[in-house]
N, C-alpha and C. Protein backbone atom coordinates (compact mmCIF):
# COMPACT_ATOMS: atom_id res chain seq x y z
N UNK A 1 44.00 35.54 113.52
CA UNK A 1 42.62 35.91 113.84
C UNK A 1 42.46 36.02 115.35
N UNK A 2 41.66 37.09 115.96
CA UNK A 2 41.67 36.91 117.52
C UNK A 2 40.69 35.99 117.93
N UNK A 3 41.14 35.11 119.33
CA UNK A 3 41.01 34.26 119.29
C UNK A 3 39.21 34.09 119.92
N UNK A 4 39.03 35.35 120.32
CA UNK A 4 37.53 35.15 120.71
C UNK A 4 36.52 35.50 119.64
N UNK A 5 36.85 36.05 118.22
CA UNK A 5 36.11 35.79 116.98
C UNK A 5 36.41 34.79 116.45
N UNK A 6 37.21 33.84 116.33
CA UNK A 6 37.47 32.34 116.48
C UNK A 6 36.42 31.40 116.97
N UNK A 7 36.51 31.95 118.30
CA UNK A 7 34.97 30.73 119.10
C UNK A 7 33.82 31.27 118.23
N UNK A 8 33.88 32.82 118.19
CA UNK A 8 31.95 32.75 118.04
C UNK A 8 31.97 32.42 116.33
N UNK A 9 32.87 32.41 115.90
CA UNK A 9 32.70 32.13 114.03
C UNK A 9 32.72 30.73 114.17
N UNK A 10 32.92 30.07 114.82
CA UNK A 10 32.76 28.44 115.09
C UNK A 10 31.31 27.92 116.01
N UNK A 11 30.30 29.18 116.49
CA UNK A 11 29.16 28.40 116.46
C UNK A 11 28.58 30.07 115.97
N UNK A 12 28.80 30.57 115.05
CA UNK A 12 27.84 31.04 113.76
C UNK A 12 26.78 30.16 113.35
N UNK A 13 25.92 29.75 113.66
CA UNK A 13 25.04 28.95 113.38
C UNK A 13 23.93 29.34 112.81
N UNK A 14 23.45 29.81 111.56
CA UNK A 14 22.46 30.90 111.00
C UNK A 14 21.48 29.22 109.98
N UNK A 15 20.37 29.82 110.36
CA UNK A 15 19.61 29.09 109.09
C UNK A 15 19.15 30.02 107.74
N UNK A 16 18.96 28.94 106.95
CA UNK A 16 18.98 29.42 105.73
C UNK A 16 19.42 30.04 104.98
N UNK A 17 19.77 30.51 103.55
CA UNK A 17 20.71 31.37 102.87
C UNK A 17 21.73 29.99 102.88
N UNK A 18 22.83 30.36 102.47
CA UNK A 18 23.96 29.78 102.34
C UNK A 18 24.74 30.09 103.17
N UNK A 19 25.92 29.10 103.36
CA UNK A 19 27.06 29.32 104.47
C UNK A 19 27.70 30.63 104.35
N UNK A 20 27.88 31.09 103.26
CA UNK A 20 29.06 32.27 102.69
C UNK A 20 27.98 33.78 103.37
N UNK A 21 26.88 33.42 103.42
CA UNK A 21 26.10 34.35 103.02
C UNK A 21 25.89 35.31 104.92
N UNK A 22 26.38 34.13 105.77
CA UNK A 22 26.46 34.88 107.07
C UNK A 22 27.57 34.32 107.77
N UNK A 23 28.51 34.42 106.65
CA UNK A 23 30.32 34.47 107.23
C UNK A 23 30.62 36.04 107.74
N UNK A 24 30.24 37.02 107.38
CA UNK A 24 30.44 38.49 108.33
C UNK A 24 30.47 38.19 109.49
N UNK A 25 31.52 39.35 109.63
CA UNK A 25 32.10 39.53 111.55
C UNK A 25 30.30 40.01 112.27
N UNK A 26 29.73 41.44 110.87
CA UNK A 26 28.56 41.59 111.55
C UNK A 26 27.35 40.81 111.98
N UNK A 27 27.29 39.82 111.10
CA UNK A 27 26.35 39.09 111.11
C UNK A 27 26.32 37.95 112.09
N UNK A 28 27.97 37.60 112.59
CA UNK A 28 28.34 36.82 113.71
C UNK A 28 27.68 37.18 115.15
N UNK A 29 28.17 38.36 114.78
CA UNK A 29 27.56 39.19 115.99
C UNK A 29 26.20 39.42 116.54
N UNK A 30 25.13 39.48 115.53
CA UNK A 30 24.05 39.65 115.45
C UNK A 30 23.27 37.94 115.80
N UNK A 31 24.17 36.96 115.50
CA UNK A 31 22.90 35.86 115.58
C UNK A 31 23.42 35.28 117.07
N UNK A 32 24.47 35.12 117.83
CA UNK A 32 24.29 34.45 119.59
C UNK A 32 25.18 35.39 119.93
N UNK A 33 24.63 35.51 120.68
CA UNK A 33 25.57 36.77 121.92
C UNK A 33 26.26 35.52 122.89
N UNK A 34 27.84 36.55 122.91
CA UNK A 34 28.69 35.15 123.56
C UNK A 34 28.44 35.67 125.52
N UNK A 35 28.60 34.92 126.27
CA UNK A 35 27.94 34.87 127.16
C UNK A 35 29.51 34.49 128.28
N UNK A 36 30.36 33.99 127.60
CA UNK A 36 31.75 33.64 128.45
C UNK A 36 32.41 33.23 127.18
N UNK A 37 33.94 33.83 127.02
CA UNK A 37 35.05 33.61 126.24
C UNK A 37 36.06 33.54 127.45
N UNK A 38 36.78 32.14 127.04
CA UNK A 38 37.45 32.35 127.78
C UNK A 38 38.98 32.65 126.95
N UNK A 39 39.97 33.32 127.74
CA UNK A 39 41.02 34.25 126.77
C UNK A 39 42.20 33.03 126.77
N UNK A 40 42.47 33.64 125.65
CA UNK A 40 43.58 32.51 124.63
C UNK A 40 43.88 31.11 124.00
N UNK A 41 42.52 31.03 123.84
CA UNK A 41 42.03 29.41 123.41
C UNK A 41 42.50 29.69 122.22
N UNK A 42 43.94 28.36 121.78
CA UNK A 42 43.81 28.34 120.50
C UNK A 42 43.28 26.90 119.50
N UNK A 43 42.85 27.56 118.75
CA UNK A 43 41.54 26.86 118.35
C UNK A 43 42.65 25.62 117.66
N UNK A 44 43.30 25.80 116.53
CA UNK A 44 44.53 24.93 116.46
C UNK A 44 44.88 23.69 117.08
N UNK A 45 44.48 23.78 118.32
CA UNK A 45 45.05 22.61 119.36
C UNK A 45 43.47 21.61 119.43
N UNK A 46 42.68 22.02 118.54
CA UNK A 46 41.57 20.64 118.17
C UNK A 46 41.47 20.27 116.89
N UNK A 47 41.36 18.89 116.87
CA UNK A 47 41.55 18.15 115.39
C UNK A 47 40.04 17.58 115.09
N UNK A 48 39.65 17.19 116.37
CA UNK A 48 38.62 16.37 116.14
C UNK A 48 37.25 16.94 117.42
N UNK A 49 35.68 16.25 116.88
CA UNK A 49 34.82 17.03 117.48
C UNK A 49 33.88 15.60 117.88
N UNK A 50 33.45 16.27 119.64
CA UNK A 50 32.79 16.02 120.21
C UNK A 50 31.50 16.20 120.20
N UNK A 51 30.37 15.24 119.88
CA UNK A 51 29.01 16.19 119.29
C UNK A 51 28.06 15.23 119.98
N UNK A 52 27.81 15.15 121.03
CA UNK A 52 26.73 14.73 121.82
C UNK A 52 25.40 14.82 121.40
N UNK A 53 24.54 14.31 121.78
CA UNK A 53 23.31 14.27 121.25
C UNK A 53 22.83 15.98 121.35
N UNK A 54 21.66 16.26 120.48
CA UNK A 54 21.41 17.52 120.34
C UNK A 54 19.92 17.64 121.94
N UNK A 55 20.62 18.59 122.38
CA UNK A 55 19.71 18.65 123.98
C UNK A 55 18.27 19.05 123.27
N UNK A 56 17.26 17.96 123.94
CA UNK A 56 15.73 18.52 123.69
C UNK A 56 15.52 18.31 125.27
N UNK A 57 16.11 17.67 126.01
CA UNK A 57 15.38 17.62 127.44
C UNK A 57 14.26 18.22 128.19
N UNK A 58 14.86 19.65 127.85
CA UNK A 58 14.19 20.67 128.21
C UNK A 58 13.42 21.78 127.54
N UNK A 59 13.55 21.21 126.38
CA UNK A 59 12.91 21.89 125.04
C UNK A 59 11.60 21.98 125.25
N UNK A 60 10.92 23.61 125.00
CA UNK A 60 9.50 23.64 125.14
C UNK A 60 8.95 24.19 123.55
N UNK A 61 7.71 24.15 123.10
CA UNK A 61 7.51 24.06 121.98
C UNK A 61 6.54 25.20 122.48
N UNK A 62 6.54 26.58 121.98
CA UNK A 62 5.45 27.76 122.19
C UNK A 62 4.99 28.32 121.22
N UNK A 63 3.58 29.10 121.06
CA UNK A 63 2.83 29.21 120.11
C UNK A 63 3.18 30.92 119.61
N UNK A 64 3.48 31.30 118.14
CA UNK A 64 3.83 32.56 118.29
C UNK A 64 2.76 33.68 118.17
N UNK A 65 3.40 34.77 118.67
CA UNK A 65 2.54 35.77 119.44
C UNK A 65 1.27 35.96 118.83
N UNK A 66 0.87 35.64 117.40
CA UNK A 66 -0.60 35.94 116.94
C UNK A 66 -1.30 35.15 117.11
N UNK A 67 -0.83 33.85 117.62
CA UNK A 67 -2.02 32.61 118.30
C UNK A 67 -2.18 33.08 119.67
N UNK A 68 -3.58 33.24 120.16
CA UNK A 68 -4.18 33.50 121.26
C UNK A 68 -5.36 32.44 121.60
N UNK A 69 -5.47 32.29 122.82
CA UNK A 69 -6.40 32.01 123.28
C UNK A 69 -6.41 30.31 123.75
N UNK A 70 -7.30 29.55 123.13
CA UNK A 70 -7.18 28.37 123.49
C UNK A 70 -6.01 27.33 122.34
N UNK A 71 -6.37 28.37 121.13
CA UNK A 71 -5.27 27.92 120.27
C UNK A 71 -3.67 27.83 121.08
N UNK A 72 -3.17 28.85 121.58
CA UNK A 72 -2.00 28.81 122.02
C UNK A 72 -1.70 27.65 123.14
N UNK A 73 -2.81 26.89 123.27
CA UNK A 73 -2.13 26.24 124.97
C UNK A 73 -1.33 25.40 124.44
N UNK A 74 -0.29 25.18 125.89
CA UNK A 74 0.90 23.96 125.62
C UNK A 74 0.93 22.62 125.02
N UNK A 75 -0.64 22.59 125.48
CA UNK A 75 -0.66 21.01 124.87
C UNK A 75 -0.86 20.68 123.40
N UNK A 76 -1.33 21.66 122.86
CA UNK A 76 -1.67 22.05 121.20
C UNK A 76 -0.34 22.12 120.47
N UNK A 77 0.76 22.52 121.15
CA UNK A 77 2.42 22.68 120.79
C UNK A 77 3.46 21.98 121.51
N UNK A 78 3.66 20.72 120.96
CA UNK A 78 4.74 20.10 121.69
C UNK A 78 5.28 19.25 120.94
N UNK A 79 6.54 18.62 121.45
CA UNK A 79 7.39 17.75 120.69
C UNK A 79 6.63 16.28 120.71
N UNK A 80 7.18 15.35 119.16
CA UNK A 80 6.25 14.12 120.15
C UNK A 80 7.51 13.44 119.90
N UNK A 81 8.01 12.08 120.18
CA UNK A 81 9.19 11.49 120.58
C UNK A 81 9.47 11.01 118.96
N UNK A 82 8.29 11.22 118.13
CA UNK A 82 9.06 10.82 116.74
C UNK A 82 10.06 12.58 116.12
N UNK A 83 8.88 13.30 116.98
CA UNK A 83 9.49 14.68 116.44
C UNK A 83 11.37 14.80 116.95
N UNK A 84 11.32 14.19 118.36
CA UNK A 84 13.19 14.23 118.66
C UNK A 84 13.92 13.52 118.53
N UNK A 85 12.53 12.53 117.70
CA UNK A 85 13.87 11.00 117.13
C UNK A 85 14.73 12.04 115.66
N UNK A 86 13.83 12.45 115.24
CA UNK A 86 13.95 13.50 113.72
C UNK A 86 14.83 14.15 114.22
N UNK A 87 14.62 15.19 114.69
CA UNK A 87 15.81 16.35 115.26
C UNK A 87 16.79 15.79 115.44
N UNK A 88 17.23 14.95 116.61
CA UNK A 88 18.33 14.49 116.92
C UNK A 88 19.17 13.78 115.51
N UNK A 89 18.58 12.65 115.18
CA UNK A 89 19.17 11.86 113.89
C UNK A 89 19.60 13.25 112.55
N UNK A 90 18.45 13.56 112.38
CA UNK A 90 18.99 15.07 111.42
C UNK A 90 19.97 15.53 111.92
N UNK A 91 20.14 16.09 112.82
CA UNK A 91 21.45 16.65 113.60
C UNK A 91 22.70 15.77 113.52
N UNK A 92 22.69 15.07 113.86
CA UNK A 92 23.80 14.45 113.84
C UNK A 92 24.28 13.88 112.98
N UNK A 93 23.13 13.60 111.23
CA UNK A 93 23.70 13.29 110.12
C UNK A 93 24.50 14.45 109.90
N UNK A 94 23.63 15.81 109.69
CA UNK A 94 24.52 16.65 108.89
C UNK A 94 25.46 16.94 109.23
N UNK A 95 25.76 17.19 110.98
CA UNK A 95 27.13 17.47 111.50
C UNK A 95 28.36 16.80 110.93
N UNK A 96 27.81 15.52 110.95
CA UNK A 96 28.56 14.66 110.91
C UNK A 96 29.41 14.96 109.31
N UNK A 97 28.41 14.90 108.28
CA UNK A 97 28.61 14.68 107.03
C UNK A 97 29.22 15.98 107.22
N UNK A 98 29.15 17.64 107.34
CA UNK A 98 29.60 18.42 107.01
C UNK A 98 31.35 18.49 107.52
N UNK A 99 31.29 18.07 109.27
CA UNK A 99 32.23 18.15 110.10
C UNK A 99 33.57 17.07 109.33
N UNK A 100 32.96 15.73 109.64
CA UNK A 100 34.03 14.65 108.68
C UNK A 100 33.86 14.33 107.94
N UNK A 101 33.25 13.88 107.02
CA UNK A 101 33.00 13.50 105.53
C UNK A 101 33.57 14.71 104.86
N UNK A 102 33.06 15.54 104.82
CA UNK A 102 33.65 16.64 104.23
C UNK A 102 34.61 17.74 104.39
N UNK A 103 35.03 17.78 105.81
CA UNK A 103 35.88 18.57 106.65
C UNK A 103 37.04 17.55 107.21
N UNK A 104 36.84 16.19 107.11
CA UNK A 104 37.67 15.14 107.60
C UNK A 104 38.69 15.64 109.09
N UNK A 105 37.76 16.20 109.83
CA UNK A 105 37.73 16.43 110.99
C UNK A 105 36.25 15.59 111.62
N UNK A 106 37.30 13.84 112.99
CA UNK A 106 36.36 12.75 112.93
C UNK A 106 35.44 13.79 114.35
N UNK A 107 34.52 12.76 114.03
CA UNK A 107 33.67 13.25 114.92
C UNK A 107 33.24 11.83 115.86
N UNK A 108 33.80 12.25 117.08
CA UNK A 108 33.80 11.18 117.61
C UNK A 108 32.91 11.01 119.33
N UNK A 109 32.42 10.22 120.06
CA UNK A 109 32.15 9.98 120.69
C UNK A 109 32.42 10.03 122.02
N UNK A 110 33.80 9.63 122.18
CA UNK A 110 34.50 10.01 123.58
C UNK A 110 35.28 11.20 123.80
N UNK A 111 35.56 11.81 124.65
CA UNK A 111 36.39 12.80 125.08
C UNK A 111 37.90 12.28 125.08
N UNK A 112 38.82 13.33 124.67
CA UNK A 112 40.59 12.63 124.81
C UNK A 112 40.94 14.37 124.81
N UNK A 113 42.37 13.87 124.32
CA UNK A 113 43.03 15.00 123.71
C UNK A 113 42.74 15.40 122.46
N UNK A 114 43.03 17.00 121.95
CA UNK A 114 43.19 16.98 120.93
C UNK A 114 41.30 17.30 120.72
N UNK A 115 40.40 17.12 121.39
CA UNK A 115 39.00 17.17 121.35
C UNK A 115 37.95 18.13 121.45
N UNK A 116 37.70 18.38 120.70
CA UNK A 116 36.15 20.08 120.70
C UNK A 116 35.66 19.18 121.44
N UNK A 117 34.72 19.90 122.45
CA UNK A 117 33.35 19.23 122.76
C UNK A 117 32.24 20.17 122.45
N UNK A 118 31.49 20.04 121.51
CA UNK A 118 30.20 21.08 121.19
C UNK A 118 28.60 20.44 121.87
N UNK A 119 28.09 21.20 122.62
CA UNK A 119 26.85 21.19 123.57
C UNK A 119 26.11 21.77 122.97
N UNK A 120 24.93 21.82 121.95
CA UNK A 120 24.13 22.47 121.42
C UNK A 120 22.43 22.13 122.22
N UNK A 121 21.91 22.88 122.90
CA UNK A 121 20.72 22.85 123.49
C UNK A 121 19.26 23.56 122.98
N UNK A 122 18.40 23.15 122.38
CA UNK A 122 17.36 24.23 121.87
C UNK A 122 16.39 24.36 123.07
N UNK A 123 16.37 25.81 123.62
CA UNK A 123 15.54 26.18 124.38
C UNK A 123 14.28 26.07 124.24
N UNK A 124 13.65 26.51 122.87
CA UNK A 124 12.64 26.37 122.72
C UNK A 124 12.52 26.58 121.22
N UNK A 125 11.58 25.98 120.49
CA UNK A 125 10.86 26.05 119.31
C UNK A 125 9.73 26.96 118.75
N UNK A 126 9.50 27.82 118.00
CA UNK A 126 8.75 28.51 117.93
C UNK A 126 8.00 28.24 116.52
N UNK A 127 7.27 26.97 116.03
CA UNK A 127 6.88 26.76 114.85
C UNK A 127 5.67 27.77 114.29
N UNK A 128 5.55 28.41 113.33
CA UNK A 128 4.55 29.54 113.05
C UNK A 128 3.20 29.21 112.22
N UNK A 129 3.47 27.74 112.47
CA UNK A 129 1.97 26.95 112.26
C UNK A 129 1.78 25.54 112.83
N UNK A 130 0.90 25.12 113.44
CA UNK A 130 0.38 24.31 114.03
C UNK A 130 0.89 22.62 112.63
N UNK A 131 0.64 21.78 113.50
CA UNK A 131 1.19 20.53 112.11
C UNK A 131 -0.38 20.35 112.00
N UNK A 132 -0.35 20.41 110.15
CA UNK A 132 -1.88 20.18 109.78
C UNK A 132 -2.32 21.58 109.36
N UNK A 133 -1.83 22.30 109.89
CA UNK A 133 -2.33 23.54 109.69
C UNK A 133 -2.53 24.21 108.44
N UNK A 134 -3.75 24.34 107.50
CA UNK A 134 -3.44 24.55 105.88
C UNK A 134 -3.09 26.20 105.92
N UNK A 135 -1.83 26.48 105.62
CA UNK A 135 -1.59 28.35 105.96
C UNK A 135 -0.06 28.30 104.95
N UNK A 136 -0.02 29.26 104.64
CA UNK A 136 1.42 29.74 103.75
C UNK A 136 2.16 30.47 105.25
N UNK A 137 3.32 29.30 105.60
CA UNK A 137 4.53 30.34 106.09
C UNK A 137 5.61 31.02 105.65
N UNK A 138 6.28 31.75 106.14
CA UNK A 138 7.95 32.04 105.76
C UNK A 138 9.03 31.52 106.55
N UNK A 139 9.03 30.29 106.23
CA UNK A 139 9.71 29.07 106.98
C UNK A 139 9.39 28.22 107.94
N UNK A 140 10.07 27.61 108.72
CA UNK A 140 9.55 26.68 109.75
C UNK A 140 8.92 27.65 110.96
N UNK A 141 9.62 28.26 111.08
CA UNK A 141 9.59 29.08 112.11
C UNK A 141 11.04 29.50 113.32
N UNK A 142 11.30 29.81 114.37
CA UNK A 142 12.66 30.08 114.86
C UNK A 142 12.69 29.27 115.99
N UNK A 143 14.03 29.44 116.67
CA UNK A 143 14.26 28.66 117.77
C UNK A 143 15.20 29.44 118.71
N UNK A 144 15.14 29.43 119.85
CA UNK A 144 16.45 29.74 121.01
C UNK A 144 17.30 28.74 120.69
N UNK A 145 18.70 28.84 120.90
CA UNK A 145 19.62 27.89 120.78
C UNK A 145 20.78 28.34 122.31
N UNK A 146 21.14 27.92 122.74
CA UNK A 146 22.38 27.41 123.72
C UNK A 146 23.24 26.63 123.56
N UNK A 147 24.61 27.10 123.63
CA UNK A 147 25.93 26.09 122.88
C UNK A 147 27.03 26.57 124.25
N UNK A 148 27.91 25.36 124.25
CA UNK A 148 28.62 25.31 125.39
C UNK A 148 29.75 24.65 124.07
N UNK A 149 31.29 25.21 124.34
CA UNK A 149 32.56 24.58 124.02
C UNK A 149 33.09 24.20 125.32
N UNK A 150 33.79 22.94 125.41
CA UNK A 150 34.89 22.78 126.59
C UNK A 150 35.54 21.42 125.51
N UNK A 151 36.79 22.02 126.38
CA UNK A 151 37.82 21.07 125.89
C UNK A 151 37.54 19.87 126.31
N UNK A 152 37.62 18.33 125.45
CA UNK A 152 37.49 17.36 125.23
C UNK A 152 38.32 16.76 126.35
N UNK A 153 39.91 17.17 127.15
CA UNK A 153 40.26 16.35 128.20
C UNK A 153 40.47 16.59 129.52
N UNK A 154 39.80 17.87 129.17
CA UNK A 154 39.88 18.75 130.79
C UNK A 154 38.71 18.46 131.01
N UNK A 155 37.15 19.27 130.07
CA UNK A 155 36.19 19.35 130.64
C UNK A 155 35.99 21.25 131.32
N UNK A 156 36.92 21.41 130.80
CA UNK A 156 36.97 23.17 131.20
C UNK A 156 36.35 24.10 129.68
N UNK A 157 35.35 24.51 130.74
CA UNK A 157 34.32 25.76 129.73
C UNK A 157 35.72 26.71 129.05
N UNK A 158 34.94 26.48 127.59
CA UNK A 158 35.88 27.61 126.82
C UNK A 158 34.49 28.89 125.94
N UNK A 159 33.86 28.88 126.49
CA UNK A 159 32.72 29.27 125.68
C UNK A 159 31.09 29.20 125.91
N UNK A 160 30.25 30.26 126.37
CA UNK A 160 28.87 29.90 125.93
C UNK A 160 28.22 30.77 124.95
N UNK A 161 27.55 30.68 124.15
CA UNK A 161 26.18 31.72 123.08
C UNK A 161 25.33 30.81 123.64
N UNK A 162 24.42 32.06 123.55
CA UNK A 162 23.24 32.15 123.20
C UNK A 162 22.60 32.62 122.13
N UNK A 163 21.32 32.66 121.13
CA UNK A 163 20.87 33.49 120.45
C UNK A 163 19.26 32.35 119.64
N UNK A 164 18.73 33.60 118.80
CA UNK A 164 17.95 33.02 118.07
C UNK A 164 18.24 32.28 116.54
N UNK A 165 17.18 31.68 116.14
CA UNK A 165 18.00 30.77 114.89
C UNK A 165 16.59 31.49 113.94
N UNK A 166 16.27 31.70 113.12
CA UNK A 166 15.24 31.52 112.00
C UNK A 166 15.38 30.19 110.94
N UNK A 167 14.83 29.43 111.33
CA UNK A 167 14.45 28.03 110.49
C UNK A 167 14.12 28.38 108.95
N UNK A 168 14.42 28.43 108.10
CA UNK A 168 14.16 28.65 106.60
C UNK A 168 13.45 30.11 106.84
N UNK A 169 13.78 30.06 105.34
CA UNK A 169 13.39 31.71 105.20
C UNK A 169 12.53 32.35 104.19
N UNK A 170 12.30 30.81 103.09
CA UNK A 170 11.39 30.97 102.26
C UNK A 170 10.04 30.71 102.22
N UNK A 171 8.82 31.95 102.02
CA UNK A 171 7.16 31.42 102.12
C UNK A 171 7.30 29.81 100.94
N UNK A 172 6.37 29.04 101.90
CA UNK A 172 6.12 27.71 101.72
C UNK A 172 4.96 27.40 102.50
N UNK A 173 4.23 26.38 101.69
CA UNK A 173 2.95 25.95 102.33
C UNK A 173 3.53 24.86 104.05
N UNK A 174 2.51 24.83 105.04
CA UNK A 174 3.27 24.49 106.06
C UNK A 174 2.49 22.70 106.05
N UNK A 175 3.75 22.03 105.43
CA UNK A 175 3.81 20.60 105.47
C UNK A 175 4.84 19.99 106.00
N UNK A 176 4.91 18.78 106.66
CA UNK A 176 5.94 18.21 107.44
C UNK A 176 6.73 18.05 106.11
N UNK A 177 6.85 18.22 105.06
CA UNK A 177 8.33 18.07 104.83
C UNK A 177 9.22 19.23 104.69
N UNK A 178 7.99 20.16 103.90
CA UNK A 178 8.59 21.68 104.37
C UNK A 178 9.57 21.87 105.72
N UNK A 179 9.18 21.65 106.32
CA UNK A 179 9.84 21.56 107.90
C UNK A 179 10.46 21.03 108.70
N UNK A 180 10.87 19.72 107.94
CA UNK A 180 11.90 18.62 108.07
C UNK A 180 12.93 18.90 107.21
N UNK A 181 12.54 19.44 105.78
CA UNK A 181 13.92 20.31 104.78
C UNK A 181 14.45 21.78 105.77
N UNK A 182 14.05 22.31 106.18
CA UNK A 182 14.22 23.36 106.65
C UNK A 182 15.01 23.35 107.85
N UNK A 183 15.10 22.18 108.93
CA UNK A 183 15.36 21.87 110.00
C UNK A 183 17.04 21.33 109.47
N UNK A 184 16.68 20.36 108.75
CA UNK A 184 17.63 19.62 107.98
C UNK A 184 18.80 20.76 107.12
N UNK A 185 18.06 22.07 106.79
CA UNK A 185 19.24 22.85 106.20
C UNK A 185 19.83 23.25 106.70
N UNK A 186 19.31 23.82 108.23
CA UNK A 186 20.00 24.57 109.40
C UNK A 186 20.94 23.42 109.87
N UNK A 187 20.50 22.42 110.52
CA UNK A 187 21.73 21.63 110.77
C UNK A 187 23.06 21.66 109.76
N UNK A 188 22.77 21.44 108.54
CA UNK A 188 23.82 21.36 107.57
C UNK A 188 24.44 22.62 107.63
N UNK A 189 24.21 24.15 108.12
CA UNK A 189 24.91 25.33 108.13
C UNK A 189 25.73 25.23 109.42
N UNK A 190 25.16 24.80 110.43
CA UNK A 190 25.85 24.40 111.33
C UNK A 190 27.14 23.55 111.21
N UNK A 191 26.69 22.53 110.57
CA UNK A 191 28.26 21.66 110.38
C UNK A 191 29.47 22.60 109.37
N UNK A 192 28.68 23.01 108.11
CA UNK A 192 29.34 23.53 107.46
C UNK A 192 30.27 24.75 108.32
N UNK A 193 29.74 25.34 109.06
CA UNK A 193 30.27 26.84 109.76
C UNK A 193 31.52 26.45 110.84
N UNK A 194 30.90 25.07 111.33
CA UNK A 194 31.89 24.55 112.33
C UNK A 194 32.94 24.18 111.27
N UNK A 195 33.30 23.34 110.15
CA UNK A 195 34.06 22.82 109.55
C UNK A 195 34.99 24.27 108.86
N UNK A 196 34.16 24.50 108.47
CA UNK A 196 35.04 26.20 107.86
C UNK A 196 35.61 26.74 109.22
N UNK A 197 35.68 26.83 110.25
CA UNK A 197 36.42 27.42 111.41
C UNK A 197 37.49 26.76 111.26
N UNK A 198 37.70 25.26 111.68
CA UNK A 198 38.17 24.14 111.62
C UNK A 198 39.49 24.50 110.28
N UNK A 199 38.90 24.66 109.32
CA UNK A 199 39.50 24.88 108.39
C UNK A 199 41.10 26.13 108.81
N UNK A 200 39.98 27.16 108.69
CA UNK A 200 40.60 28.02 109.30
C UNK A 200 41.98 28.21 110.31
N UNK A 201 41.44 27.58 111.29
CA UNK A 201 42.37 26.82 112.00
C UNK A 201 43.45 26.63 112.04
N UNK A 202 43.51 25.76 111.04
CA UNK A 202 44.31 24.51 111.10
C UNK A 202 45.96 25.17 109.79
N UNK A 203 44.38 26.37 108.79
CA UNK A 203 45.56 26.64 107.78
C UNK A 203 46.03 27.78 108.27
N UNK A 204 45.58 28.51 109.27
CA UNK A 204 46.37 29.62 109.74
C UNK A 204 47.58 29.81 110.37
């Protein structure tokens, strides 16, 4: 397989649908535009994955384009620290469970040899209803995402995407659990997509 459809099929990161369902080269293409490949990374030479906390630092939460006015201001849309206790912990169950539990590729904490390091950053959140809000959506709503690979003992960039995510895809009334399942599935496509690379990999 060449080795720079390698990186970007290893952060394919699509919500909703099923894993199989945006394994296409086209569809790879279509969800993060790669931003730096660097040439002849073979993917082979990682066993195990580096998965740092999921970046909200800088995460802004914005209102989408048909909210106007006083509805849209910043302060009406934002994260609250239970919202990135959620994200983060979600994140890092499913990785986890998809990456080693089920991919038995460990996922570990420190940098060595032998080590992915995956940087996943959400730029911003775009929820398409307010929390509380009594309205029928078609999912949570989308997100910017930013992902960085570097090798686990150098610390040398092998990789950035960018792109958008769509959070679930099915109309649903907009309730926090609606939107905690939805958040929670995308993470799990994520692990799954990383582990199927992995796979890949390893049997090629």
């Amino acid at each position: 397989m060449h080795k720079s459809f390698f990186l970007a099929g290893l952060v394919a990161i699509v919500a909703g649908g099923s894993v199989t369902a945006y394994a296409a080269d086209d569809e790879v293409a279509q969800v993060l535009k790669p931003y730096y490949l660097k040439d002849g990374v073979d993917m082979a030479n990682y066993n195990s994955i580096l998965l740092d906390s999921l970046g909200l630092e800088d995460s802004r939460v914005v209102a989408p384009p048909w909210i106007e006015g006083e509805d849209a201001a910043p302060k009406k849309w934002k994260l609250t620290k239970g919202d990135i206790r959620f994200l983060r912990d979600s994140y890092r169950t499913a990785m986890k469970e998809e990456i080693e539990t089920k991919g038995g590729y460990p996922v570990v904490d420190q940098p060595g040899a032998g080590v992915l390091a995956l940087d996943i950053e959400i730029v911003y959140l775009m929820p398409y209803a307010r929390k509380g809000e009594k309205v029928t959506v078609r999912g949570f709503g989308e997100m910017l995402v930013h992902v960085q690979l570097r090798d686990g003992m150098t610390g040398e960039l092998l990789a950035i995407f960018e792109g958008k995510q769509d959070v679930g895809s099915e109309y649903q009334q907009n309730t926090r659990l609606n939107a905690e399942n939805d958040l929670r599935a995308l993470f799990t496509v994520w692990g799954a997509r990383v582990r199927t690379v992995m796979d890949e990999a390893h049997d090629g």
